[in-house]
N, C-alpha and C. Protein backbone atom coordinates (compact mmCIF):
# COMPACT_ATOMS: atom_id res chain seq x y z
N UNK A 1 -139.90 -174.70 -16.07
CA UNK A 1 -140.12 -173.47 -15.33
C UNK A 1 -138.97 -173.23 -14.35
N UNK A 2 -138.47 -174.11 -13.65
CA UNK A 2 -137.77 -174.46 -12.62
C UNK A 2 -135.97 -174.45 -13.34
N UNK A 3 -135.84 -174.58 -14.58
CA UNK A 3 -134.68 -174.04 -15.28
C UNK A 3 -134.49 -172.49 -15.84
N UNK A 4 -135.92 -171.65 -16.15
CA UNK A 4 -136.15 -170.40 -16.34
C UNK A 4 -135.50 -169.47 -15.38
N UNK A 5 -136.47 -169.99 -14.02
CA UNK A 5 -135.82 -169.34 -13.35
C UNK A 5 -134.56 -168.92 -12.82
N UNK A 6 -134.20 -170.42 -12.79
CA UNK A 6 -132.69 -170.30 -12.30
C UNK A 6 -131.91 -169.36 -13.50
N UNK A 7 -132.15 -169.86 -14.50
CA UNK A 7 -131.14 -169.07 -15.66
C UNK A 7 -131.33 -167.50 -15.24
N UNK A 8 -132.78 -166.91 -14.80
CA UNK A 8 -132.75 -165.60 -14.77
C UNK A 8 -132.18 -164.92 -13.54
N UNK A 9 -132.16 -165.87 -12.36
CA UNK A 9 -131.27 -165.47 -11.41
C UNK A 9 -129.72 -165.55 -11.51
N UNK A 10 -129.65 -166.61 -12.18
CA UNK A 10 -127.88 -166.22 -12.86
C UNK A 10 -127.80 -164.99 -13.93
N UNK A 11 -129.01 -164.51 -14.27
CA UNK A 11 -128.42 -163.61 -15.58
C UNK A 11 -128.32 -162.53 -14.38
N UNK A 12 -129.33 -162.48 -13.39
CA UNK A 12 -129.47 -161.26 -12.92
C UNK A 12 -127.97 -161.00 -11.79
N UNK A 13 -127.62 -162.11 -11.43
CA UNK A 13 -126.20 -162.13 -10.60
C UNK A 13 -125.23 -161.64 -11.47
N UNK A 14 -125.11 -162.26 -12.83
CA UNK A 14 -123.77 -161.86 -13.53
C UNK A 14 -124.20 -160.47 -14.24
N UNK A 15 -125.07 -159.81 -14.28
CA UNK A 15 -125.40 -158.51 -15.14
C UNK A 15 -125.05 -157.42 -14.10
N UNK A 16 -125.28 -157.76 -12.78
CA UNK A 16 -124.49 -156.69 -11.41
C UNK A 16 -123.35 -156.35 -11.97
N UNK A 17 -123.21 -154.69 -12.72
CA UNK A 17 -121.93 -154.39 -12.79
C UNK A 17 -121.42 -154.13 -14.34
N UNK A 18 -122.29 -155.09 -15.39
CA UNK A 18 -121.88 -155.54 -16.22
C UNK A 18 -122.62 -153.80 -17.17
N UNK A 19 -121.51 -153.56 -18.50
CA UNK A 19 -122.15 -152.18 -18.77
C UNK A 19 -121.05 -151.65 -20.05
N UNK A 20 -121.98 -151.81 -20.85
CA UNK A 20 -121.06 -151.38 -22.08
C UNK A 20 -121.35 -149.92 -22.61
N UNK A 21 -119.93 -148.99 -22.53
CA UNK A 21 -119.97 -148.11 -23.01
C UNK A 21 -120.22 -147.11 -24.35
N UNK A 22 -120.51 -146.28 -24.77
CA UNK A 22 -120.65 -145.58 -25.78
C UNK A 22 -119.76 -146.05 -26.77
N UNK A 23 -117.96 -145.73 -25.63
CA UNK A 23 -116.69 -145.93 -26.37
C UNK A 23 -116.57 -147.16 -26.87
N UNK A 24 -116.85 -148.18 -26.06
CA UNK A 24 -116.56 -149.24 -26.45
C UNK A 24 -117.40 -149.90 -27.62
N UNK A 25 -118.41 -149.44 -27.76
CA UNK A 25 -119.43 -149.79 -29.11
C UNK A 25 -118.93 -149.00 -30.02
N UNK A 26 -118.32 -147.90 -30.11
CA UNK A 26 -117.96 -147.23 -31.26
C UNK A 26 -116.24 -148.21 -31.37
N UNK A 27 -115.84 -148.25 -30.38
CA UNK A 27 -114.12 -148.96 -30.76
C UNK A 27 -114.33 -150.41 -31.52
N UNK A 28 -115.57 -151.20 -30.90
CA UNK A 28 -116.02 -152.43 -31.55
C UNK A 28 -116.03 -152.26 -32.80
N UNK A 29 -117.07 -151.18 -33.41
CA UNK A 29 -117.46 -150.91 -34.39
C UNK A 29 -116.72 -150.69 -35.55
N UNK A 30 -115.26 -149.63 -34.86
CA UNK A 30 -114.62 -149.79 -36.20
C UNK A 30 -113.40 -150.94 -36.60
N UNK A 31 -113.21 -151.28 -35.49
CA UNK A 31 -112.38 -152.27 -35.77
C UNK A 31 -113.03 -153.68 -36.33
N UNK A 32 -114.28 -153.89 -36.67
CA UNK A 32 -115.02 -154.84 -37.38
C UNK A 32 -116.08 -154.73 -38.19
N UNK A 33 -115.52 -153.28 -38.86
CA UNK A 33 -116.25 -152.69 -40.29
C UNK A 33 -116.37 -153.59 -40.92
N UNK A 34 -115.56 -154.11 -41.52
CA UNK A 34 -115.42 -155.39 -42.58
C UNK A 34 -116.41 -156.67 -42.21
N UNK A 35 -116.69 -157.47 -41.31
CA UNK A 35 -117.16 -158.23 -40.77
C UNK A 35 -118.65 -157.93 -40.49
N UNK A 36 -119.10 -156.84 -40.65
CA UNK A 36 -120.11 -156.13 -40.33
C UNK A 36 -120.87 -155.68 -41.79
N UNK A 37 -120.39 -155.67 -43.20
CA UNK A 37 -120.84 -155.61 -43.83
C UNK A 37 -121.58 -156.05 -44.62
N UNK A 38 -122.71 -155.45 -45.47
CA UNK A 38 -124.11 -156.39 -45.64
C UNK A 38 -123.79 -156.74 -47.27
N UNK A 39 -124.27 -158.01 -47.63
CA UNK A 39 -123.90 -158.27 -48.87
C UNK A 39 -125.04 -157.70 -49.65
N UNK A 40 -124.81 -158.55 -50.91
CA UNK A 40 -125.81 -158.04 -51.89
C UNK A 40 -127.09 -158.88 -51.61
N UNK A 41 -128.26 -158.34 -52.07
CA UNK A 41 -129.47 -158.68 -51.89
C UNK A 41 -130.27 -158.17 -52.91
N UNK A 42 -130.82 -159.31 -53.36
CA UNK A 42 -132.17 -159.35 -54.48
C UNK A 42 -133.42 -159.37 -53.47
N UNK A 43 -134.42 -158.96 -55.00
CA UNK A 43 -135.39 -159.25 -54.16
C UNK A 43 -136.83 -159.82 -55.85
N UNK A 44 -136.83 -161.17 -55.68
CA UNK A 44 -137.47 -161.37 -56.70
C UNK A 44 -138.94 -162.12 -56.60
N UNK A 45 -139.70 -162.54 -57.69
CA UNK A 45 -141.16 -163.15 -57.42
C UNK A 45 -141.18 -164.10 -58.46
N UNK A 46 -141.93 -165.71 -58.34
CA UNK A 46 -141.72 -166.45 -59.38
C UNK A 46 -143.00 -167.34 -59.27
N UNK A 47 -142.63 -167.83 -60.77
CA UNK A 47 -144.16 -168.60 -60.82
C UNK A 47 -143.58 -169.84 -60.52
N UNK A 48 -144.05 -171.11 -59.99
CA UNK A 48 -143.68 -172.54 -59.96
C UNK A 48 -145.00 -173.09 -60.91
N UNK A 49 -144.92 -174.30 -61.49
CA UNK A 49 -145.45 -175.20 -62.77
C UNK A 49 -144.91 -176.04 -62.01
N UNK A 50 -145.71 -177.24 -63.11
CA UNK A 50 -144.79 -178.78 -62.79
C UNK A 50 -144.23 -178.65 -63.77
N UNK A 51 -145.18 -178.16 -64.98
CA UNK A 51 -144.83 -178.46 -66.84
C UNK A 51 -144.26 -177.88 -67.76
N UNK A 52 -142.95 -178.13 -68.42
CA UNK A 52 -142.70 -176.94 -69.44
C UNK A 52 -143.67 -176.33 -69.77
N UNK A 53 -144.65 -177.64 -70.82
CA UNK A 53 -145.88 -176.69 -71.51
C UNK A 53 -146.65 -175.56 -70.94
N UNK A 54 -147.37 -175.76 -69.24
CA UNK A 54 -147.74 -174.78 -68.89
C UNK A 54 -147.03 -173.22 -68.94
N UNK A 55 -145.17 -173.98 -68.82
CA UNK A 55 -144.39 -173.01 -68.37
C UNK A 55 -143.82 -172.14 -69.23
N UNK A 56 -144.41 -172.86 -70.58
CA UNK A 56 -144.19 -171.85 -72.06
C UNK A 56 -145.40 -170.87 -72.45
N UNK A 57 -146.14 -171.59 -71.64
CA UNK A 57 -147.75 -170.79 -71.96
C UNK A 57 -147.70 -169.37 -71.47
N UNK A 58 -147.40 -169.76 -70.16
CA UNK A 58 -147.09 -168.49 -68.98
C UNK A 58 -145.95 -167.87 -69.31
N UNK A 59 -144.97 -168.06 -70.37
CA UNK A 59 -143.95 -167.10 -70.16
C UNK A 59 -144.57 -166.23 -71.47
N UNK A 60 -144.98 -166.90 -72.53
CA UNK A 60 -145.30 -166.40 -73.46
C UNK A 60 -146.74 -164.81 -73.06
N UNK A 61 -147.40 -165.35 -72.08
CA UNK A 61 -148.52 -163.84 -71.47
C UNK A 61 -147.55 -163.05 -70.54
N UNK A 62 -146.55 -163.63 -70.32
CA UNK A 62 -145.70 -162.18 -69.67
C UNK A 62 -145.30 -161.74 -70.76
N UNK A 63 -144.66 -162.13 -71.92
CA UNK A 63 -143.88 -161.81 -73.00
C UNK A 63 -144.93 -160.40 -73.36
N UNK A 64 -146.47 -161.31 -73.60
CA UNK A 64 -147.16 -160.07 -74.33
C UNK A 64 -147.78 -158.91 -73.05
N UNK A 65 -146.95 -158.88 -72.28
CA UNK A 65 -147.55 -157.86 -71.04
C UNK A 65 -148.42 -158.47 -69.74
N UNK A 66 -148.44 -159.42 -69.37
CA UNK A 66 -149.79 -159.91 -68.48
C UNK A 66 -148.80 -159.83 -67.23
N UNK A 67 -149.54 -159.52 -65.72
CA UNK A 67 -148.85 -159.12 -64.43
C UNK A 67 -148.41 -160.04 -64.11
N UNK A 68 -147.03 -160.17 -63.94
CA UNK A 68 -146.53 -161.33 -62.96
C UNK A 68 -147.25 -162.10 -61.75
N UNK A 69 -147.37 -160.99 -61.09
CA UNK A 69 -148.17 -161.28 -59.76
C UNK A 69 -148.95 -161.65 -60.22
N UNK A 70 -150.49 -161.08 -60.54
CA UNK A 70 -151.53 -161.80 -61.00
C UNK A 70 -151.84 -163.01 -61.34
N UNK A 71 -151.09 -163.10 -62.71
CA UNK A 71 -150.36 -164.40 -63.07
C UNK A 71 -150.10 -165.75 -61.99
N UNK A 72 -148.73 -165.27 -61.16
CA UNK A 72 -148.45 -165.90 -59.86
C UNK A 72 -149.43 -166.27 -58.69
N UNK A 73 -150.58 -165.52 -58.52
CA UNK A 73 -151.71 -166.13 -57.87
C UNK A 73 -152.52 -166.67 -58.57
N UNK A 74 -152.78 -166.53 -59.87
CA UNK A 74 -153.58 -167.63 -60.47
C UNK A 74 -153.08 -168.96 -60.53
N UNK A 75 -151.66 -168.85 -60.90
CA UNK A 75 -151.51 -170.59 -61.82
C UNK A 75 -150.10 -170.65 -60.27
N UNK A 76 -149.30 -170.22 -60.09
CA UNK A 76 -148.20 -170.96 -59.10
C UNK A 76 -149.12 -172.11 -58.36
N UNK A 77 -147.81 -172.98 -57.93
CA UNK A 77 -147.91 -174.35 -57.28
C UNK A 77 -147.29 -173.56 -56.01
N UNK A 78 -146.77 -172.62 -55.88
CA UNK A 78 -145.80 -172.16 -54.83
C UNK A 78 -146.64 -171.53 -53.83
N UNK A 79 -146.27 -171.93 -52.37
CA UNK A 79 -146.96 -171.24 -51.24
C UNK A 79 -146.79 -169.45 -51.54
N UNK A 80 -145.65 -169.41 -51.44
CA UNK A 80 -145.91 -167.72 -52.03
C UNK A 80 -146.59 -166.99 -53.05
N UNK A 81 -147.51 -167.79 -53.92
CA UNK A 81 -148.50 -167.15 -54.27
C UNK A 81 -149.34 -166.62 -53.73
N UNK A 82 -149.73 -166.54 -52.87
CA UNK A 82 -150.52 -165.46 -52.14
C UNK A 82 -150.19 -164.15 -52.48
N UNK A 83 -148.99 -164.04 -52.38
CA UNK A 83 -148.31 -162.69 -52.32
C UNK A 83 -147.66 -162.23 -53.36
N UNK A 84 -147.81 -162.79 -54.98
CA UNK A 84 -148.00 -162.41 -56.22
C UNK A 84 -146.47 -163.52 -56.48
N UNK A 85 -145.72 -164.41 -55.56
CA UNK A 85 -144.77 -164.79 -55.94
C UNK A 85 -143.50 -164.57 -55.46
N UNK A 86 -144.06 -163.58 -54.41
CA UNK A 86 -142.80 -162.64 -54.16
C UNK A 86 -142.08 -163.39 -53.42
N UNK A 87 -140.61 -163.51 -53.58
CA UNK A 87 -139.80 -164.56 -52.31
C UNK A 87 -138.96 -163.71 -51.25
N UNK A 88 -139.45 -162.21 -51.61
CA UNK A 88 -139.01 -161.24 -50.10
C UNK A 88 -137.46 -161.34 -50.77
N UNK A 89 -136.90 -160.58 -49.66
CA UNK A 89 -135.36 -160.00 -50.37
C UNK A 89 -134.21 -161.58 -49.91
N UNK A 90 -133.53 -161.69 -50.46
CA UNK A 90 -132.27 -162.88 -49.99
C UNK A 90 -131.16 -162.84 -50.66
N UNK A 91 -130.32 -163.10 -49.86
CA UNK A 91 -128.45 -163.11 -50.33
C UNK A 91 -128.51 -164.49 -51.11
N UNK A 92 -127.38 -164.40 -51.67
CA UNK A 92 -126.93 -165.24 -52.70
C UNK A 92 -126.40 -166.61 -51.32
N UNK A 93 -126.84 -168.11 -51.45
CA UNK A 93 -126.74 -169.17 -50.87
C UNK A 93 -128.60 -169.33 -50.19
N UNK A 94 -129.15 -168.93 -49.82
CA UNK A 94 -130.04 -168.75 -49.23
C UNK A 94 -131.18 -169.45 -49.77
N UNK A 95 -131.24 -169.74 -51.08
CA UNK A 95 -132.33 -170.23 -51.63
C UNK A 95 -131.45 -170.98 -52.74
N UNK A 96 -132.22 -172.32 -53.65
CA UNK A 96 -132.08 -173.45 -54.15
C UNK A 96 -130.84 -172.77 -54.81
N UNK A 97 -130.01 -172.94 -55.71
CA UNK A 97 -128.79 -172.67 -56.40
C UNK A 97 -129.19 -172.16 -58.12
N UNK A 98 -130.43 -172.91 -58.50
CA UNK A 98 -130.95 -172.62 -59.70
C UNK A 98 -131.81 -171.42 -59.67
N UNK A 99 -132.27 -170.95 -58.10
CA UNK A 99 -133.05 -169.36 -58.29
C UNK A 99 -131.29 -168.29 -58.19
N UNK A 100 -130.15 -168.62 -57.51
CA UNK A 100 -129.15 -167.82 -57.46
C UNK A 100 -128.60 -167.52 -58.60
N UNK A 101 -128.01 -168.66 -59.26
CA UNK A 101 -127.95 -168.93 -60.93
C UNK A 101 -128.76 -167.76 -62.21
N UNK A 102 -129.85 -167.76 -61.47
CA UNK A 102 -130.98 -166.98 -62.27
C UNK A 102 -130.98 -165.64 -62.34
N UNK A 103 -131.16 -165.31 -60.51
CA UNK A 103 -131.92 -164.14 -60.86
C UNK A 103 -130.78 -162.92 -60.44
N UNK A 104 -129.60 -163.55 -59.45
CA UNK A 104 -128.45 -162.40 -59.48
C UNK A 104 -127.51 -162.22 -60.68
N UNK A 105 -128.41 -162.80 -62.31
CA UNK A 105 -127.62 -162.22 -63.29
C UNK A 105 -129.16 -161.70 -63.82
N UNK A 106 -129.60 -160.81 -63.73
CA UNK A 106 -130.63 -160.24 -63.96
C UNK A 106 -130.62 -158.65 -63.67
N UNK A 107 -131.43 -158.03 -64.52
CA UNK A 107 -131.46 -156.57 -63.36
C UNK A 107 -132.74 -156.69 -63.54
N UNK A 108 -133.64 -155.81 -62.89
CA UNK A 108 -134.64 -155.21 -62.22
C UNK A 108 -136.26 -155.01 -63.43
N UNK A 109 -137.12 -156.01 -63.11
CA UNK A 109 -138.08 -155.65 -64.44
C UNK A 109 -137.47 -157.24 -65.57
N UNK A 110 -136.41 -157.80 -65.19
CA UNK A 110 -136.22 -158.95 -66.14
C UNK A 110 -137.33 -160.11 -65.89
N UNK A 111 -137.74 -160.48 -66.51
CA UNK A 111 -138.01 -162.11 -66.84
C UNK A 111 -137.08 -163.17 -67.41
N UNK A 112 -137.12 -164.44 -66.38
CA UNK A 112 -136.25 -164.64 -66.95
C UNK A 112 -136.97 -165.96 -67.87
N UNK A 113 -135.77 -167.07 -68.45
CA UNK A 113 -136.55 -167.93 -68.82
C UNK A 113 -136.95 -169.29 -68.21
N UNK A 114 -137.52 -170.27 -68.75
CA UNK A 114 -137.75 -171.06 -67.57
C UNK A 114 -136.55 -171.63 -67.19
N UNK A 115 -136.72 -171.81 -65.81
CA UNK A 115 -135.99 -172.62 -65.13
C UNK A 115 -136.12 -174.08 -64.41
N UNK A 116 -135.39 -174.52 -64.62
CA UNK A 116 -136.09 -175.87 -63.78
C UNK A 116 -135.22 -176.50 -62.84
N UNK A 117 -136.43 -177.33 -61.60
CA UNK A 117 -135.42 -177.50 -60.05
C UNK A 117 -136.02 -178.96 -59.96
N UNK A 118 -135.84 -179.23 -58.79
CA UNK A 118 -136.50 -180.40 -58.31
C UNK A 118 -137.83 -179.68 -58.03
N UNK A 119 -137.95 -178.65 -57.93
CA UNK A 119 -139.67 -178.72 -57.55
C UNK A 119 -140.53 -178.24 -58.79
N UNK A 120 -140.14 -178.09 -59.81
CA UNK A 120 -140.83 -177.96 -61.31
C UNK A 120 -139.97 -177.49 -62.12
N UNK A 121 -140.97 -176.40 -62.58
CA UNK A 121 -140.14 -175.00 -63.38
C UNK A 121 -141.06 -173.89 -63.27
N UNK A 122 -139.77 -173.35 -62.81
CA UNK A 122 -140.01 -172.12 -62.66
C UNK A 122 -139.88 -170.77 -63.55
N UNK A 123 -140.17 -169.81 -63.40
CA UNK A 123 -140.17 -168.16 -63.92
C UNK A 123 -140.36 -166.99 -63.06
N UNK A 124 -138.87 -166.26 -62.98
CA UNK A 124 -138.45 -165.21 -62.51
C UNK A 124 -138.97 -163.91 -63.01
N UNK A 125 -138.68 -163.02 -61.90
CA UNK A 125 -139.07 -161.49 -62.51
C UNK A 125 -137.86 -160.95 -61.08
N UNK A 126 -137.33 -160.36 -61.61
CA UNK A 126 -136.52 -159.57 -60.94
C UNK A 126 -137.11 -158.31 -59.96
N UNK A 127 -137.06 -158.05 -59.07
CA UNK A 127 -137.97 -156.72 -58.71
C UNK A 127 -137.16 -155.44 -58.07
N UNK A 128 -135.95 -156.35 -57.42
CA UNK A 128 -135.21 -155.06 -57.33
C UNK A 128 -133.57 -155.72 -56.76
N UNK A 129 -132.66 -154.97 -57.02
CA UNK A 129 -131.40 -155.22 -56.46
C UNK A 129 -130.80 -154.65 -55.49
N UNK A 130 -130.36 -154.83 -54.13
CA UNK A 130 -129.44 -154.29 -53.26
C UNK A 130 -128.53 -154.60 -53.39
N UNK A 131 -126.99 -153.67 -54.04
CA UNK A 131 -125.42 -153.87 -53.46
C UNK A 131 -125.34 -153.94 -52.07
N UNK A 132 -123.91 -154.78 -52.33
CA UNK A 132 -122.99 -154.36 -50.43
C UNK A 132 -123.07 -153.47 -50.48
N UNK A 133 -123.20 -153.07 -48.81
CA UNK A 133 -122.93 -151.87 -48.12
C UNK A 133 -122.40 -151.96 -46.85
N UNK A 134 -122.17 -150.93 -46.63
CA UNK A 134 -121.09 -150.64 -45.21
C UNK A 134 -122.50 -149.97 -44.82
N UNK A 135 -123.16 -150.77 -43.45
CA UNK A 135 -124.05 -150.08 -42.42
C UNK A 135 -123.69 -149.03 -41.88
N UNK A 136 -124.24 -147.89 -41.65
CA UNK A 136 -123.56 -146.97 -40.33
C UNK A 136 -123.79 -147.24 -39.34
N UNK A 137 -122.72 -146.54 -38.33
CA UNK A 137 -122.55 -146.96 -36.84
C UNK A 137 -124.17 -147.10 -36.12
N UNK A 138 -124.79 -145.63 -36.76
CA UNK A 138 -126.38 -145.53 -36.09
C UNK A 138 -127.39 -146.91 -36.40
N UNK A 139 -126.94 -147.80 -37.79
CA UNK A 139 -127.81 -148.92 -37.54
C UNK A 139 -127.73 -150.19 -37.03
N UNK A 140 -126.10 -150.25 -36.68
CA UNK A 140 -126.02 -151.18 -36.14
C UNK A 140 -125.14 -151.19 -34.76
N UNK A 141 -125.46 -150.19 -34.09
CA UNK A 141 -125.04 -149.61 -32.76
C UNK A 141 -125.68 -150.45 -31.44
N UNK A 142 -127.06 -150.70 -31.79
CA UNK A 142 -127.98 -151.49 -30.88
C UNK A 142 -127.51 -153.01 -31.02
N UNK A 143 -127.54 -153.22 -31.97
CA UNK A 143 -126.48 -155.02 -32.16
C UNK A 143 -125.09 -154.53 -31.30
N UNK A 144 -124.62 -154.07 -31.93
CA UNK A 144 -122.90 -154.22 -31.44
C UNK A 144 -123.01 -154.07 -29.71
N UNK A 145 -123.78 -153.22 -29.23
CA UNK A 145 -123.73 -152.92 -27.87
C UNK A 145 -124.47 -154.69 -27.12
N UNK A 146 -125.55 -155.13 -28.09
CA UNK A 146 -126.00 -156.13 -27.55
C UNK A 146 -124.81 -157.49 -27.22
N UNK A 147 -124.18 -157.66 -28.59
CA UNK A 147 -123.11 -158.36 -28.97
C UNK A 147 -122.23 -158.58 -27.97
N UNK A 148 -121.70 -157.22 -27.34
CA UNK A 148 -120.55 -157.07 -26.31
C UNK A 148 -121.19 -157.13 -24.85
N UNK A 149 -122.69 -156.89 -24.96
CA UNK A 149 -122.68 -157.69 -23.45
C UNK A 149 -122.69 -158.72 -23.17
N UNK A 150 -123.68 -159.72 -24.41
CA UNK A 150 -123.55 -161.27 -24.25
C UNK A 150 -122.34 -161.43 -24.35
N UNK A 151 -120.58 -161.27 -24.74
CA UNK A 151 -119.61 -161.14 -24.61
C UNK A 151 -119.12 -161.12 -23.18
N UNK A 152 -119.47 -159.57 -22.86
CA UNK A 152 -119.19 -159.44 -21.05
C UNK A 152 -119.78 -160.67 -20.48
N UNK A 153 -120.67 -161.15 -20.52
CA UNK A 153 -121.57 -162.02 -19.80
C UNK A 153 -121.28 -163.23 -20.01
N UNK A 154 -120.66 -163.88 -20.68
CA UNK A 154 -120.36 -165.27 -20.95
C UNK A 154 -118.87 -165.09 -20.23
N UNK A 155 -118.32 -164.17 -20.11
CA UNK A 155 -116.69 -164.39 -19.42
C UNK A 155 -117.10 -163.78 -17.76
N UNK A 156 -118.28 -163.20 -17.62
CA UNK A 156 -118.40 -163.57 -15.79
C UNK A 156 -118.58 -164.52 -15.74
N UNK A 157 -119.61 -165.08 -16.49
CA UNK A 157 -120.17 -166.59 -16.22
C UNK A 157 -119.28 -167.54 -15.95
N UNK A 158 -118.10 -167.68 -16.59
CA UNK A 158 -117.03 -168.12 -16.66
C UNK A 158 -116.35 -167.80 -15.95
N UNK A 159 -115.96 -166.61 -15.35
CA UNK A 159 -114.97 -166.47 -13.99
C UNK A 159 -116.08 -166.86 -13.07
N UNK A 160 -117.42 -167.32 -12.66
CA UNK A 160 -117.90 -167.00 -11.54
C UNK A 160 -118.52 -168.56 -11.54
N UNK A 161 -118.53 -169.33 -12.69
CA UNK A 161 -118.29 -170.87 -12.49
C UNK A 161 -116.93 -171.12 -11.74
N UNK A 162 -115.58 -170.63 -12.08
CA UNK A 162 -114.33 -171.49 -11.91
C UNK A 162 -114.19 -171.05 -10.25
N UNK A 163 -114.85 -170.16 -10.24
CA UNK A 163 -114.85 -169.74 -8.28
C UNK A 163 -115.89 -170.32 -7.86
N UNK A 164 -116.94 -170.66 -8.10
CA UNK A 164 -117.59 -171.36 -7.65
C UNK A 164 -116.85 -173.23 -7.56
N UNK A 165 -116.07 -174.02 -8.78
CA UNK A 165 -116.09 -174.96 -8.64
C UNK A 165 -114.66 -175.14 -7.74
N UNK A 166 -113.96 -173.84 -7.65
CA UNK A 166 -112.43 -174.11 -7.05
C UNK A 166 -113.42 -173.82 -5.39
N UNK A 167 -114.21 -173.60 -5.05
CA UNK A 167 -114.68 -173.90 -3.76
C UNK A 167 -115.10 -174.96 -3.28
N UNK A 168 -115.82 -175.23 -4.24
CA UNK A 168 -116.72 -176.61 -3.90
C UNK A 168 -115.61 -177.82 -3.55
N UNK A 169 -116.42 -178.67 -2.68
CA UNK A 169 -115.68 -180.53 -2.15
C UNK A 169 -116.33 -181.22 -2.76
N UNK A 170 -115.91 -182.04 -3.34
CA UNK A 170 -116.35 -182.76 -4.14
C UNK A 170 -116.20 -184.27 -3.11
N UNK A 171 -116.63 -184.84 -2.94
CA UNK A 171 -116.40 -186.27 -2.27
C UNK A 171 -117.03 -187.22 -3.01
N UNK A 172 -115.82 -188.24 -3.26
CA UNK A 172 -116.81 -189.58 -4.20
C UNK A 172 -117.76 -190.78 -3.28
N UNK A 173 -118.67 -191.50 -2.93
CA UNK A 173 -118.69 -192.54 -2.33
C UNK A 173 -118.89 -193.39 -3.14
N UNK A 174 -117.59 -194.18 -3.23
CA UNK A 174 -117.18 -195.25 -4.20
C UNK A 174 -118.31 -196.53 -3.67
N UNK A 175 -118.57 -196.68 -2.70
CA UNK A 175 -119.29 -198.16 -2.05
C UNK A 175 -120.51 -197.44 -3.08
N UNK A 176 -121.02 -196.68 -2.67
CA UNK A 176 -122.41 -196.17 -3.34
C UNK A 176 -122.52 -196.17 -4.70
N UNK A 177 -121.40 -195.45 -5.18
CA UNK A 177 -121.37 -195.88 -7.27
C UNK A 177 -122.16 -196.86 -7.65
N UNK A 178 -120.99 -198.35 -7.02
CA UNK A 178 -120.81 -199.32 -7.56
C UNK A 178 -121.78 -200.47 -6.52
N UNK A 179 -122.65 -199.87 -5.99
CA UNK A 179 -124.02 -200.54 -5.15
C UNK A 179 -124.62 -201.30 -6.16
């Protein structure tokens, strides 16, 4: 509690003053277009098995039409069955190397075939693809402005440590150290 505070009375000392402009979030902005851009993003749902056999069974009732999801809450081993399988959207590194492998050579509506990891085998369904894109300024205006104050704020902090320690006396008592 007694570190909270203090931190918030230093934020509130070094934020006196501190104030990022319109200009300066738009000058940020374009000079780190590149750096700022969002990669590609899938967004897929899968069944986990331990067993080929199961995992031929189950590919074979998607083959003849049966719902992924459905499917995926009946038989998955995977906590995300609840939610038909779905593993929510993710960039390529983000998840095991054998779902990246898989499903960013896929398009949208694929099944794929089984796959197998250290945690069974699995079966993909593709659900949708996001390319890179270049964000506009309007969505990422609230970051960049945030960005450049923790910026401002780490270099008061820093001028207002080195004045603080070029004041301070430091005195050693050597008898006392080594008591």
């Amino acid at each position: 509690a007694r570190k909270l505070l203090m931190d918030k009375t230093v934020r509130q000392v070094l934020d006196r003053g501190l104030k990022v402009t319109d200009e300066e979030v738009r000058g940020y902005y374009e000079a780190n277009r590149q750096s700022m851009k969002r990669p590609e993003k899938v967004r897929a749902r899968h069944i986990l098995v331990s067993g080929e056999g199961e995992a031929l069974e189950i590919k074979k009732r998607l083959m003849q039409g049966a719902d992924f999801a459905a499917l995926a809450r009946q038989r998955s081993l995977s906590p995300d069955k609840e939610v038909g399988g779905d593993l929510g959207f993710f960039e390529r590194g983000q998840m095991p190397k054998e779902f990246d492998e898989t499903v960013f050579n896929m398009v949208p509506g694929e099944i794929s075939d089984i796959v197998r990891s250290p945690y069974g085998c699995h079966i993909f369904q593709l659900i949708e693809r996001r390319p890179p894109r270049q964000p506009s300024y309007e969505e990422v205006q609230a970051e960049v402005r945030e960005t450049m104050l923790r910026r401002k704020r780490e270099a008061a902090y820093e001028k207002w440590y080195a004045q603080l320690k070029a004041k301070a006396v430091i005195k050693t008592d050597l008898p006392l150290l080594f008591y």
